[in-house]
Protein backbone atom coordinates (compact mmCIF):
# COMPACT_ATOMS: atom_id res chain seq x y z
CA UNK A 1 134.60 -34.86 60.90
CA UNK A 2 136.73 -34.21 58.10
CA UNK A 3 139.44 -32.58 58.21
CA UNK A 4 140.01 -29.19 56.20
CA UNK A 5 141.19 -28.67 53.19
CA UNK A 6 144.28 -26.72 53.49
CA UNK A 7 143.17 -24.60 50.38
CA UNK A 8 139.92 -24.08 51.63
CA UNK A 9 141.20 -22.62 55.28
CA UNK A 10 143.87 -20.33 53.66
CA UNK A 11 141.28 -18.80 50.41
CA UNK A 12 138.78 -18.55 53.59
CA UNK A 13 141.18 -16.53 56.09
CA UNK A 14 142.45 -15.15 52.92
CA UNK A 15 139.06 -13.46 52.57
CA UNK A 16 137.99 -12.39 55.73
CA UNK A 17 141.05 -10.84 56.25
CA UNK A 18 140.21 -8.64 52.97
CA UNK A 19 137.08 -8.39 54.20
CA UNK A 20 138.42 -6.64 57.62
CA UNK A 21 140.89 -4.70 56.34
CA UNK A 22 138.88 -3.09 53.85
CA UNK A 23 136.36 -2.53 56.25
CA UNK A 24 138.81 -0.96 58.82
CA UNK A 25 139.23 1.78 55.79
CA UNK A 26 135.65 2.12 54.91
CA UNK A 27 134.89 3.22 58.71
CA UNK A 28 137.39 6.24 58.94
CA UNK A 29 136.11 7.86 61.47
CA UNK A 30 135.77 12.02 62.03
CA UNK A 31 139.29 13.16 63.49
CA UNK A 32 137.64 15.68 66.07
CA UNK A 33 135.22 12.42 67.42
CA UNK A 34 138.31 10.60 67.25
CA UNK A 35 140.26 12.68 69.22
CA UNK A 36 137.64 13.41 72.03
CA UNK A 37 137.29 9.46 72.29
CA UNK A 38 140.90 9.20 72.56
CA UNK A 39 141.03 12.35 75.35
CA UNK A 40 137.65 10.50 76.98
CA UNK A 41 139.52 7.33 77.89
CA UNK A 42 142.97 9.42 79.01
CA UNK A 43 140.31 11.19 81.55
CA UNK A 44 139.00 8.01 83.05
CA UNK A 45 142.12 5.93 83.39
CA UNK A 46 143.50 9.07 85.55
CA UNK A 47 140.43 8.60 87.63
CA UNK A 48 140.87 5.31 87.76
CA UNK A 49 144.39 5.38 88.73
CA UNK A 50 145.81 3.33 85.45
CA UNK A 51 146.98 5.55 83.33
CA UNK A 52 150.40 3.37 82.65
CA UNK A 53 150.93 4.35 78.96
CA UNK A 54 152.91 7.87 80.00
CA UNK A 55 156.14 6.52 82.04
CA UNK A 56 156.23 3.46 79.76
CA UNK A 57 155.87 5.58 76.29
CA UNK A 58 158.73 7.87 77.98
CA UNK A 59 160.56 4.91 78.95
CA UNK A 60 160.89 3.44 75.48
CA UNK A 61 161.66 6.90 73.60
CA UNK A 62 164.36 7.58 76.28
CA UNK A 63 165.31 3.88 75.80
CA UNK A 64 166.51 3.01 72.37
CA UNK A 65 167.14 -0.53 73.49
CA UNK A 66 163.87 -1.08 74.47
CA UNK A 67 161.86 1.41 72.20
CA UNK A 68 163.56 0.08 68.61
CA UNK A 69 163.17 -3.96 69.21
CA UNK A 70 159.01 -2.99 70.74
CA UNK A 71 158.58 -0.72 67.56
CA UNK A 72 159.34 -4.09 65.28
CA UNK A 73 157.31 -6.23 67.79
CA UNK A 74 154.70 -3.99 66.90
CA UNK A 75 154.97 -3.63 63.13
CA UNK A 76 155.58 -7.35 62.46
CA UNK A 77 155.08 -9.74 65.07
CA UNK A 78 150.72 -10.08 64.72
CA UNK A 79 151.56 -10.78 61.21
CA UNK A 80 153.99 -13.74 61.84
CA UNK A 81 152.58 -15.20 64.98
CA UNK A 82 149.04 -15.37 64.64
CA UNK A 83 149.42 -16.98 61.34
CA UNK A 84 151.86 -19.35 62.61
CA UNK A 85 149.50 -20.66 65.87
CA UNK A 86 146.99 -21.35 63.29
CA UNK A 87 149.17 -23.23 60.63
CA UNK A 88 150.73 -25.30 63.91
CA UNK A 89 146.77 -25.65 64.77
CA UNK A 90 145.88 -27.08 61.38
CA UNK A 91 148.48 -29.55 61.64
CA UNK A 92 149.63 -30.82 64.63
CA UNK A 93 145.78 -30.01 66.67
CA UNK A 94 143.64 -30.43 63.79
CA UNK A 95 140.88 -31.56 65.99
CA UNK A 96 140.75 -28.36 67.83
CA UNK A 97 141.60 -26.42 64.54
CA UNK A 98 138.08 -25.42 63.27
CA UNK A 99 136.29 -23.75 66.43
CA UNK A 100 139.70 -21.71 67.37
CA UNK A 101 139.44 -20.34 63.68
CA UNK A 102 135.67 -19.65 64.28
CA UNK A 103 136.76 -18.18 67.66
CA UNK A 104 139.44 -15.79 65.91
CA UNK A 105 137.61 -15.22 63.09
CA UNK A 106 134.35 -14.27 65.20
CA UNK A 107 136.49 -12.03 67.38
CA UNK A 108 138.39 -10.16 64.97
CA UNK A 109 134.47 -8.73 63.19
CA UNK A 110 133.73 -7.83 66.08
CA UNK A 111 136.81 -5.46 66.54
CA UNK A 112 135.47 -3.87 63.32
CA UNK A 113 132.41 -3.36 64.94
CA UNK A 114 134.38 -1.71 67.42
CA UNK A 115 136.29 0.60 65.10
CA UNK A 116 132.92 1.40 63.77
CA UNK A 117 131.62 2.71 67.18
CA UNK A 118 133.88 4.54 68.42
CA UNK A 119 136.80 5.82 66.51
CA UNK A 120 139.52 6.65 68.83
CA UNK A 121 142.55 8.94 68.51
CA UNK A 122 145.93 6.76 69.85
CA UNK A 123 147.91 8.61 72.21
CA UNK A 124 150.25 8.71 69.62
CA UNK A 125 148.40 11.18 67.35
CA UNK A 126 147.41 14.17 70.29
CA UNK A 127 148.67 16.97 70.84
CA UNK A 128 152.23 16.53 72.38
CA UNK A 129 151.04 18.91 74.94
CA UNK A 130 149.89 15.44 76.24
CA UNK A 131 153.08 14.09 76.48
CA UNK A 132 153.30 11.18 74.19
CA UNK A 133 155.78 10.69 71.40
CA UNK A 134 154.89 8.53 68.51
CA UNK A 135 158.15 5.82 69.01
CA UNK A 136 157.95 4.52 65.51
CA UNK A 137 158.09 7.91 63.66
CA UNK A 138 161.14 8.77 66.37
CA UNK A 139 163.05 5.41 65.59
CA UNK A 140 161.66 4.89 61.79
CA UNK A 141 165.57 5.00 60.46
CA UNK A 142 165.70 2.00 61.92
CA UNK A 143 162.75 0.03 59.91
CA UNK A 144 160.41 0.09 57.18
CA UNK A 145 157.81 2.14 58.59
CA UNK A 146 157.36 5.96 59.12
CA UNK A 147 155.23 8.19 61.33
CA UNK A 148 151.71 5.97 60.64
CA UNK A 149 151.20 3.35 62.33
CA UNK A 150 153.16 0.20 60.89
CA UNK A 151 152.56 0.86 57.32
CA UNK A 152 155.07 0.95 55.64
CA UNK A 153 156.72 4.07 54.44
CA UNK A 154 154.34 5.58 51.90
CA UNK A 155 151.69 3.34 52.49
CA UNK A 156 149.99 5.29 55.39
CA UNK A 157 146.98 5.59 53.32
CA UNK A 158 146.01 1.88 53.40
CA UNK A 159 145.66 1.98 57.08
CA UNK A 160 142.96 3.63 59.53
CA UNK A 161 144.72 6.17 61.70
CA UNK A 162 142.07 5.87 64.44
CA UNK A 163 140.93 2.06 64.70
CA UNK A 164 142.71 2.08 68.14
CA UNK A 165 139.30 1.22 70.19
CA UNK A 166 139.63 -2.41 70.59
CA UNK A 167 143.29 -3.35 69.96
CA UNK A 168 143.17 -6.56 68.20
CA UNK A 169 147.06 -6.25 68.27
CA UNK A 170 145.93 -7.31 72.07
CA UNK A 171 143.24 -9.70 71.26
CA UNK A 172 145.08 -11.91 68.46
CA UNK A 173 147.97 -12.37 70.63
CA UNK A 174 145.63 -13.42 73.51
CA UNK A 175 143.94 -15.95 71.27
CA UNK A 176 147.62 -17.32 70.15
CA UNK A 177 148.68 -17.78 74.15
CA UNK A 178 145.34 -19.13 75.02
CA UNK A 179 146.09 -21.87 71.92
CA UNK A 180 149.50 -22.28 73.15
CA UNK A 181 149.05 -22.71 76.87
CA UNK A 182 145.59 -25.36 76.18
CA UNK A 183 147.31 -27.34 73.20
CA UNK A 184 151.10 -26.76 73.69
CA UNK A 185 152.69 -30.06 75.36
CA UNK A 186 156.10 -28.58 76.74
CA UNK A 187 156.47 -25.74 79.36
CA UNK A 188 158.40 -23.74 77.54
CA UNK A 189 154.83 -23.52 74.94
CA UNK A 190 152.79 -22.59 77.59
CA UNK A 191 155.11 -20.27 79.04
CA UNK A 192 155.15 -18.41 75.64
CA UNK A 193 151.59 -18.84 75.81
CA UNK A 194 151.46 -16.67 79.21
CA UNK A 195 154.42 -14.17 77.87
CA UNK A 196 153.01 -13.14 74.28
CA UNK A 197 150.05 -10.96 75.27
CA UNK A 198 151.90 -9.75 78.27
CA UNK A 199 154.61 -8.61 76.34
CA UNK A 200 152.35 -7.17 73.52
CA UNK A 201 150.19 -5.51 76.10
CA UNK A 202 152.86 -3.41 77.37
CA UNK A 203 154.24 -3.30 73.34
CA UNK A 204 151.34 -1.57 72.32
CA UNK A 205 151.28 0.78 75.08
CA UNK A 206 154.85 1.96 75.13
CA UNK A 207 155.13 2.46 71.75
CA UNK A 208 151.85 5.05 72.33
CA UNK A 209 149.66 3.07 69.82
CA UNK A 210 146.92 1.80 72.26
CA UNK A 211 146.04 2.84 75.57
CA UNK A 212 145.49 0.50 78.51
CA UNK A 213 141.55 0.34 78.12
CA UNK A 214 142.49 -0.50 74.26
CA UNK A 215 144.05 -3.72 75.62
CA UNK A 216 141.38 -4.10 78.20
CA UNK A 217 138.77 -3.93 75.16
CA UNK A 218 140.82 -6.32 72.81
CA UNK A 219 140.85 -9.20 75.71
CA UNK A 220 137.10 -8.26 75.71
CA UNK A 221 136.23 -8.73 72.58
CA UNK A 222 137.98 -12.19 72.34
CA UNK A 223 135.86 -13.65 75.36
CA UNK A 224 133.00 -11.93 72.85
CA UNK A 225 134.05 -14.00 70.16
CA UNK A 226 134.72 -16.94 71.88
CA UNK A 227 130.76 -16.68 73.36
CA UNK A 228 130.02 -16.38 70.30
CA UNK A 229 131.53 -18.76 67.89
CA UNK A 230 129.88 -22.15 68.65
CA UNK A 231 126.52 -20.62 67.54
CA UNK A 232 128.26 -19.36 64.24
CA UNK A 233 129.52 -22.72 63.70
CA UNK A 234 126.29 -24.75 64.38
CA UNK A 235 124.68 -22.11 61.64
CA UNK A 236 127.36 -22.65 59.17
CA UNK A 237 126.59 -26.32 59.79
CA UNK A 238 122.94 -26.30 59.44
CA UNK A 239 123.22 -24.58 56.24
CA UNK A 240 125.65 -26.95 55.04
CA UNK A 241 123.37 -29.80 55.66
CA UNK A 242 120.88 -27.87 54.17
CA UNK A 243 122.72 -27.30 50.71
CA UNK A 244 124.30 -30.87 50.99
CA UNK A 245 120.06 -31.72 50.92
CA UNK A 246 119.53 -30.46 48.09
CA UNK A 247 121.86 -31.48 45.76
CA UNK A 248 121.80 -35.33 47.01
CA UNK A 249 125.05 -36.80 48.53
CA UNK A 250 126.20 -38.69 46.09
CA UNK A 251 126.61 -41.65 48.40
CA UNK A 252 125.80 -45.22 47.72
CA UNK A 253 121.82 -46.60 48.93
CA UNK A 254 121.96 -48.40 52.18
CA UNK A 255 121.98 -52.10 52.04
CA UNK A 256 118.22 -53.07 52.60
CA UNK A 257 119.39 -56.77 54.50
CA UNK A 258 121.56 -54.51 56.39
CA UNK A 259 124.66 -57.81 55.39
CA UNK A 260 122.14 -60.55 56.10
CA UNK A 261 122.47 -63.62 53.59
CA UNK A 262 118.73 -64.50 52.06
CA UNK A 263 118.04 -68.19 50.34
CA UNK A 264 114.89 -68.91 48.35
CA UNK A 265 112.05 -68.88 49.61
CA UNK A 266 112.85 -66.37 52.35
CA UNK A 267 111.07 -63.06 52.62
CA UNK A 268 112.93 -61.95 56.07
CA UNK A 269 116.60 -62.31 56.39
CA UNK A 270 117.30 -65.09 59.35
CA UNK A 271 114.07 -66.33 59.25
CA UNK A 272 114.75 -69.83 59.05
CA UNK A 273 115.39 -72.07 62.64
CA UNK A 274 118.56 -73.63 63.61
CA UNK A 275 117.40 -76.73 62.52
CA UNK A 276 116.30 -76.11 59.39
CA UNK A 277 119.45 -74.04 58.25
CA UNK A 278 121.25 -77.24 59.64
CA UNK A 279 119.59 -79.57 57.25
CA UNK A 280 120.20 -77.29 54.56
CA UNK A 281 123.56 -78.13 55.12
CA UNK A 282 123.01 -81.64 55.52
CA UNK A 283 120.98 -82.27 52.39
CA UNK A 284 122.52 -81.78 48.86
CA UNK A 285 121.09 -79.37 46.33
CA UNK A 286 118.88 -81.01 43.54
């Protein structure tokens, strides 16, 4: 197969990236729905007994020196990494680069499906009666963002306050340490592999921007994606074929003699016996 075009794959990611960020913004969903989501998965990790986001989100505030270098984890690191897996994909794995681009690419609509669904208030934005303090807007003299999110300052209003239900902050850094532990070739790869969504699991939670069962739901929505993007692929396939069809190839005919040599008299290529091509060689032309 050939291999991508370099500005093919970046105009492509280029647009479905637009594609889900403006749809994260179109899909606002009510704050009161938001927050009773939000309150709704609080009540069932309790009776589930995993309810790890409190002494971690207290840990960090009362931290600095954990709580400052997570908050720029947060707000920067699924814009450098991810990115950087699939460049290292494109080039050094290019074999492997297409379907793990489906696979992301597959995953990540999904998440806006997600969003869609079921808007959910982080723990972040309830009522502190709840006991969760927003670690970015405590330690935002320290970086570019404020008190939404990881927009930067001012910029709050390009981002959805309550597209918390899957975290894809989760899920993309699962995808990058599943490609780094399959194609790295060095243990220290594939032990970054194993570290980076472990890391931005706990990240997400003690910075209070994703509950556990956010994290749960990102990993779920990758193995989602993943089911799912060999059938997208075949599709965009068929319908390549299909337009390729249609406007002709623009390839050369086949050779009819498929290479065979013909002489006069000859209808079928290699018709002639042994013998007789022998004596053709024997006897001069006239």
């Amino acid at each position: 197969m050939r291999k991508p075009r370099w500005w093919a794959e970046l105009s492509l990611i280029g647009v479905v990236y637009a594609a889900y960020t403006g749809g994260r913004l179109l899909v606002r969903g009510d704050e009161a729905e938001a927050v009773d989501h939000g309150l709704a998965i609080l009540r069932l990790e309790g009776l589930l007994g995993i309810d790890a986001e409190r002494p971690l989100n207290r840990l960090f505030t009362d931290v600095p020196a954990l709580g400052i270098p997570a908050d720029f984890a947060y707000a920067s690191l699924h814009y450098l990494v991810t990115p950087a897996v699939l460049v290292w994909l494109f080039r050094r794995r290019p074999a492997h680069y297409r379907a793990a681009r489906a696979w992301l690419m597959a995953a990540t609509l999904l998440g806006l499906v997600g969003f869609t669904l079921l808007p959910t208030c982080p723990p972040r934005l309830l009522d502190a009666a709840h006991g969760f303090t927003d670690t970015m807007a405590h330690f935002s003299a320290y970086g570019w963002w404020g008190g939404e999110a990881s927009a930067p300052r001012g910029l709050g209003g390009m981002t959805n306050q309550y597209a918390a239900m899957p975290s894809l902050h989760v899920g993309w850094a699962l995808w990058c340490g599943v490609m780094l532990w399959r194609y790295g070739r060095t243990p220290v790869t594939k032990a970054l592999g194993v570290a980076y969504p472990l890391l931005t699991t706990v990240v997400v939670m003690g910075t209070a921007n994703h509950y556990l069962l956010d994290a749960v739901a990102g990993a779920a929505v990758m193995g989602a994606g993943f089911l799912l993007a060999p059938h997208a692929l075949r599709v965009v396939d068929r319908l390549r074929a299909r337009a390729g069809a249609g406007r002709g190839t623009g390839e050369a005919p086949p050779v009819v003699s498929g290479g065979c040599e013909t002489f006069a008299g000859e209808h079928i290529p290699g018709q002639r016996s042994v013998a007789t091509a022998a004596d053709d060689t024997s006897t001069p032309a006239r």
